[in-house]
C-alpha atoms as a PDB file:
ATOM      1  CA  UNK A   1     -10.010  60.950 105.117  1.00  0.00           C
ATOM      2  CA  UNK A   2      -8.193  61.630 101.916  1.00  0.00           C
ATOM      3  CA  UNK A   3      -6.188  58.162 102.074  1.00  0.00           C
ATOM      4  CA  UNK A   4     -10.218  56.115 102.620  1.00  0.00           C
ATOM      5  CA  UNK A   5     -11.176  58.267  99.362  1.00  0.00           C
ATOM      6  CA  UNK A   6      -8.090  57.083  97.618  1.00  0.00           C
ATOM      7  CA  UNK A   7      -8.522  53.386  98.751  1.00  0.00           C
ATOM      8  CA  UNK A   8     -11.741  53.687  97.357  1.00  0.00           C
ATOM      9  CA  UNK A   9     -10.853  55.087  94.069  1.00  0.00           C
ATOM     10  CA  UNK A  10      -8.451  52.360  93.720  1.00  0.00           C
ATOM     11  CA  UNK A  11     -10.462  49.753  94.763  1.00  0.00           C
ATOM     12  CA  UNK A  12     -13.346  50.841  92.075  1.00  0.00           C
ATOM     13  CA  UNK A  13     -10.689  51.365  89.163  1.00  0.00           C
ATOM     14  CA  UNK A  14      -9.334  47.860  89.639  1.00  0.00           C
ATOM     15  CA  UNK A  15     -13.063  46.691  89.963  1.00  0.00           C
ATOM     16  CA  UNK A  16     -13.891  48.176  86.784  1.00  0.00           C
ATOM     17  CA  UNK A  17     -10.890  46.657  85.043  1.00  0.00           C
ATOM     18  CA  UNK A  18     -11.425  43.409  85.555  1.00  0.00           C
ATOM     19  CA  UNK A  19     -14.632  43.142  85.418  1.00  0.00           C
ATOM     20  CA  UNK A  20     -15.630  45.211  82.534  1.00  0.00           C
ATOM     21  CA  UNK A  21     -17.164  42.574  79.792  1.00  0.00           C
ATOM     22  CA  UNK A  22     -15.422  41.446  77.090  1.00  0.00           C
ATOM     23  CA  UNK A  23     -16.581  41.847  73.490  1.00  0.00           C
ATOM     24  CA  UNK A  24     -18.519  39.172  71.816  1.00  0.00           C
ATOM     25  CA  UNK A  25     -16.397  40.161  68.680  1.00  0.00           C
ATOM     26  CA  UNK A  26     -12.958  39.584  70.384  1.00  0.00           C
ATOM     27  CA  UNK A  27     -12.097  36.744  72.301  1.00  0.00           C
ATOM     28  CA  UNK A  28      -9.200  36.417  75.118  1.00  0.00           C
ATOM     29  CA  UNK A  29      -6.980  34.121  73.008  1.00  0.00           C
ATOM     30  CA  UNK A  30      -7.200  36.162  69.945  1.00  0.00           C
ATOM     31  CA  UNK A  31      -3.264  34.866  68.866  1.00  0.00           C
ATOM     32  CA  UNK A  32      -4.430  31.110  69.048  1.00  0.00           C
ATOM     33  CA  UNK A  33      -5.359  30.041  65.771  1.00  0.00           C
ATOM     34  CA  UNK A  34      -8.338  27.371  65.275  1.00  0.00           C
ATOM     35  CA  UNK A  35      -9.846  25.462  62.384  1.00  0.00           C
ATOM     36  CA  UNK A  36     -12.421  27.555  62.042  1.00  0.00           C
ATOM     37  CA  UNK A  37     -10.380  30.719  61.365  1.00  0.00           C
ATOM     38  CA  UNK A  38      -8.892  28.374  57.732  1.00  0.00           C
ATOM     39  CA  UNK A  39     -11.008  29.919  54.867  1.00  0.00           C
ATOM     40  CA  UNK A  40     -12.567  27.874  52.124  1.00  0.00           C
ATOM     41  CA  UNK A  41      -9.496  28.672  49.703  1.00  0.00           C
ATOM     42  CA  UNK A  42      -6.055  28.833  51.302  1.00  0.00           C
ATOM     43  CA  UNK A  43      -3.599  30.489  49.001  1.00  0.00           C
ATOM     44  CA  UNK A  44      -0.486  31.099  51.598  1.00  0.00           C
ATOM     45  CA  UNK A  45      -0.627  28.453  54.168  1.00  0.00           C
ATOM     46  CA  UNK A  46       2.024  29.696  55.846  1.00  0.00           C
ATOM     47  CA  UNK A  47      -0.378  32.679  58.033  1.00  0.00           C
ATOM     48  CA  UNK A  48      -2.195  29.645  59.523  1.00  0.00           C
ATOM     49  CA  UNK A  49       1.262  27.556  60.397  1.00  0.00           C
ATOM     50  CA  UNK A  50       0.521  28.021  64.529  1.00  0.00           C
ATOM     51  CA  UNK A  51      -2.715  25.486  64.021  1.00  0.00           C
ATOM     52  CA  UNK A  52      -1.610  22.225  66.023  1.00  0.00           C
ATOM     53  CA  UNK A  53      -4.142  19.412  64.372  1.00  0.00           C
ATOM     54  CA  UNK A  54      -3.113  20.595  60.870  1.00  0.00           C
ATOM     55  CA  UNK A  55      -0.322  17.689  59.975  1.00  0.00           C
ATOM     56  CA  UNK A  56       0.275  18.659  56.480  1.00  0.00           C
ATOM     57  CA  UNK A  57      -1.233  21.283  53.608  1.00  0.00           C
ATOM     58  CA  UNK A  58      -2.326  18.962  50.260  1.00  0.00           C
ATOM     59  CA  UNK A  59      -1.867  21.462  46.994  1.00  0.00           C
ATOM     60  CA  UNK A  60      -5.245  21.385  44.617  1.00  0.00           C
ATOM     61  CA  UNK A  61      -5.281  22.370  41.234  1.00  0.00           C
ATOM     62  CA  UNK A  62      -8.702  21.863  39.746  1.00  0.00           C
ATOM     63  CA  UNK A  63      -8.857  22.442  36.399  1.00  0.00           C
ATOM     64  CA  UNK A  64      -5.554  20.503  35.449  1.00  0.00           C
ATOM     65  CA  UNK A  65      -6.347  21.385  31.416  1.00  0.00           C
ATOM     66  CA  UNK A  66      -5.502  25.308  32.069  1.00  0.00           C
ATOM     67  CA  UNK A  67      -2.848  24.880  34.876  1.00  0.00           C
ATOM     68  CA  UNK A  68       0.200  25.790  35.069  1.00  0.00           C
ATOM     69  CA  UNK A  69       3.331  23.285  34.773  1.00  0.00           C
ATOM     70  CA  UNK A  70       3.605  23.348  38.686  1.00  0.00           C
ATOM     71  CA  UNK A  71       0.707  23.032  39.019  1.00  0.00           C
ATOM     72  CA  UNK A  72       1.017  19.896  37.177  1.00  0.00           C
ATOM     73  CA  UNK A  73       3.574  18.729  38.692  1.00  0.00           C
ATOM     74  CA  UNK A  74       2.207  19.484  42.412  1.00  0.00           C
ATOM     75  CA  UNK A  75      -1.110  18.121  42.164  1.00  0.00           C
ATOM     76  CA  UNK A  76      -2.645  16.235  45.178  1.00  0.00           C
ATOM     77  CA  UNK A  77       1.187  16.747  46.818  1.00  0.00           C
ATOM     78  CA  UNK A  78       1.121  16.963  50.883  1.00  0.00           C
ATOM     79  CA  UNK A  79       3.708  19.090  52.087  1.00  0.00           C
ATOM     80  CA  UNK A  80       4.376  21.203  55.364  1.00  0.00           C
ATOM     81  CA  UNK A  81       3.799  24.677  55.803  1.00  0.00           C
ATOM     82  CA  UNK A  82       6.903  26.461  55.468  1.00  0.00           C
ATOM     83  CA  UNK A  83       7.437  24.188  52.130  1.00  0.00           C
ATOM     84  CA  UNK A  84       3.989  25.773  50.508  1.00  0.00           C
ATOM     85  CA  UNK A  85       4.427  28.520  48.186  1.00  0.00           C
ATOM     86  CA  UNK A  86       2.481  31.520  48.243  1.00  0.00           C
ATOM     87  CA  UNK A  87      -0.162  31.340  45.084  1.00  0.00           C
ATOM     88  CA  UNK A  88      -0.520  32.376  42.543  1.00  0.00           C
ATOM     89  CA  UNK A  89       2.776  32.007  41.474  1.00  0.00           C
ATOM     90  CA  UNK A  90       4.855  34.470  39.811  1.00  0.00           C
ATOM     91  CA  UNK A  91       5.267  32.365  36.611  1.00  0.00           C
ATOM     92  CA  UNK A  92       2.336  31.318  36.499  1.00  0.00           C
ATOM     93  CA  UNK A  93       0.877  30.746  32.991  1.00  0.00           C
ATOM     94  CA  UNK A  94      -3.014  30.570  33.691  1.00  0.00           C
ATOM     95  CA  UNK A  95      -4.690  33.913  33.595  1.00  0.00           C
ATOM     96  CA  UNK A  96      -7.542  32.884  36.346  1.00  0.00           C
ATOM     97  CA  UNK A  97      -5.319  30.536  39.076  1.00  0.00           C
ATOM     98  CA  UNK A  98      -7.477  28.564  41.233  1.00  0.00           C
ATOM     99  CA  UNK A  99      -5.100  26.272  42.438  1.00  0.00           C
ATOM    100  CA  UNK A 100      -5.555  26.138  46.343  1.00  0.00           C
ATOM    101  CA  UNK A 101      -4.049  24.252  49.325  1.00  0.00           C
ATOM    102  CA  UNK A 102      -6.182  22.006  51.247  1.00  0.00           C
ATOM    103  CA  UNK A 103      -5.714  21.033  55.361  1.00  0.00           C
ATOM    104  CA  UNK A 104      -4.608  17.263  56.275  1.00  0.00           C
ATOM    105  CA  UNK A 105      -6.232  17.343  59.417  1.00  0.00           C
ATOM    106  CA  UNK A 106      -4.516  15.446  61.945  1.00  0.00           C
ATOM    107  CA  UNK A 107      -7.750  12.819  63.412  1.00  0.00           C
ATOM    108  CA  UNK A 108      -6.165  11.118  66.514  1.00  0.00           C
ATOM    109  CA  UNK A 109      -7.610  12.498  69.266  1.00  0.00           C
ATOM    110  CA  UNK A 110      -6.530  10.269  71.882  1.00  0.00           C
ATOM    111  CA  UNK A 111      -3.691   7.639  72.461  1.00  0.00           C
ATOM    112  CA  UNK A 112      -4.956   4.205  71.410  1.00  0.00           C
ATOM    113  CA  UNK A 113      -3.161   1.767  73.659  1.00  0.00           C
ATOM    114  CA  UNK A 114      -2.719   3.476  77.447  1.00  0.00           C
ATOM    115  CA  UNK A 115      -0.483   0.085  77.569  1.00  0.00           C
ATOM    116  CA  UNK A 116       2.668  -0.102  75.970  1.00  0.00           C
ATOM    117  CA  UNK A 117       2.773  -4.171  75.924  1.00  0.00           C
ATOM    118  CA  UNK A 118      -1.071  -5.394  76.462  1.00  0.00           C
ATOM    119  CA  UNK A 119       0.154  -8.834  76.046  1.00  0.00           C
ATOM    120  CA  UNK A 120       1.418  -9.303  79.300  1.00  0.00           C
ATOM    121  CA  UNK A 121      -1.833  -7.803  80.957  1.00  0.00           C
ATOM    122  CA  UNK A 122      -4.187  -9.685  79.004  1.00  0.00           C
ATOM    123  CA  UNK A 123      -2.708 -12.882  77.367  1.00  0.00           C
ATOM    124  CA  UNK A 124       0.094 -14.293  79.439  1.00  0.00           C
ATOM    125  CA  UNK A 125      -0.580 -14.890  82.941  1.00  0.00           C
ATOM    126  CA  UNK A 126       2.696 -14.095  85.359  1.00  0.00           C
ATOM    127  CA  UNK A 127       2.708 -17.082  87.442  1.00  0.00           C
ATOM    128  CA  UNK A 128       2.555 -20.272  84.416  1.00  0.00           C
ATOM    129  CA  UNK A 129       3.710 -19.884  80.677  1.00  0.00           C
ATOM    130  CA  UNK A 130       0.732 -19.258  78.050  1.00  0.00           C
ATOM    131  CA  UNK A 131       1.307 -21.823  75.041  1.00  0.00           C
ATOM    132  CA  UNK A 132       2.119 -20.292  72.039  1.00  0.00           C
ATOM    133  CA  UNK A 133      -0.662 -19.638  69.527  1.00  0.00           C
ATOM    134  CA  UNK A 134       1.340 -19.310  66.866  1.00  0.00           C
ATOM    135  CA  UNK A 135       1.198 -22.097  64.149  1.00  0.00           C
ATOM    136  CA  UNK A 136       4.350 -23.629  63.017  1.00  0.00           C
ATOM    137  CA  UNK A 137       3.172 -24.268  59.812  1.00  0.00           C
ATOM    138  CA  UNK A 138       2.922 -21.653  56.528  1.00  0.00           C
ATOM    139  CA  UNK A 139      -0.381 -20.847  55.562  1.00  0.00           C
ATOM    140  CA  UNK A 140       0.360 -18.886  52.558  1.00  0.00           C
ATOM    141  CA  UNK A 141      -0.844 -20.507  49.456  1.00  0.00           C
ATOM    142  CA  UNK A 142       1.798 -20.101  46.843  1.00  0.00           C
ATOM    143  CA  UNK A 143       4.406 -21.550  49.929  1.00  0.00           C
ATOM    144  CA  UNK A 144       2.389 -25.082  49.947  1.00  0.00           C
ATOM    145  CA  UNK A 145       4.198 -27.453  48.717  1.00  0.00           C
ATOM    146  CA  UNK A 146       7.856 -26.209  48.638  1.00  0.00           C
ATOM    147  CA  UNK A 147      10.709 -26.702  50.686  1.00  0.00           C
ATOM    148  CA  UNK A 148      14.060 -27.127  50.736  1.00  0.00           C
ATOM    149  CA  UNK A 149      14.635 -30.013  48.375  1.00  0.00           C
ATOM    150  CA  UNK A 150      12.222 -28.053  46.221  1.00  0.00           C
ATOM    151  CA  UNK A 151      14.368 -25.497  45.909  1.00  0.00           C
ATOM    152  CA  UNK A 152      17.657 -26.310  45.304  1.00  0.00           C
END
């Protein structure tokens, strides 16, 4: 009798564990980071590093006229993540920085060409030889006209 009543309990605690709902607030993957946790002004880009479609971080200072000398030097720069520096900077001259770092988002989302060589599987047919479309002559306009005797 007592080991049924401690099946049972067991059974009902492991119930209740995994099946006890999650909140709204939290999700299971709360360590993945996603575009939509990147606020509007990124001043360390370094926290958000672990985001796979971010390629590079481009630095942003807006008003150029009250900016600092790196931020001078810096503007509209790509760089990676561990090369950003934290802002504002510690020598920084400008009393309000707004400099900023902006996400390169990376936009492939697919491989283009599933084929490595689509030539062979659309062009040239296996069993005869394609002729080659390729004209023997230069098209370009400033090469019109010259050759070898024109050259020497």
């Amino acid at each position: 009798m007592w080991i049924g009543l401690l099946v049972i309990v067991v059974v009902a605690c492991t119930a209740f564990y995994f099946l006890k709902p999650v909140p709204s607030g939290k999700s299971k993957t709360a360590g993945i980071l996603t575009l939509a946790d990147i606020p509007a002004k990124v001043p360390n880009p370094s926290r958000y590093a672990g985001i796979m479609s971010v390629v590079a971080w481009e630095f942003l200072a807006p008003n150029l006229g009250t900016a600092c000398t790196f931020a001078r030097n810096h503007n509209r720069i790509r760089m990676s993540a561990r090369d950003c520096s934290p802002l504002p900077l510690a020598d920084c001259a400008s009393k309000t920085c707004e400099c900023q770092y902006r996400p390169i988002i990376d936009g492939r989302w697919r491989q283009r060409r599933q084929d490595s060589d689509r030539r062979t599987a659309y062009r040239m047919q296996k069993d005869r030889k394609a002729p080659d479309r390729r004209r023997m002559s230069d098209r370009r306009r400033e090469n019109i006209g010259w050759d070898d005797e024109h050259l020497r």
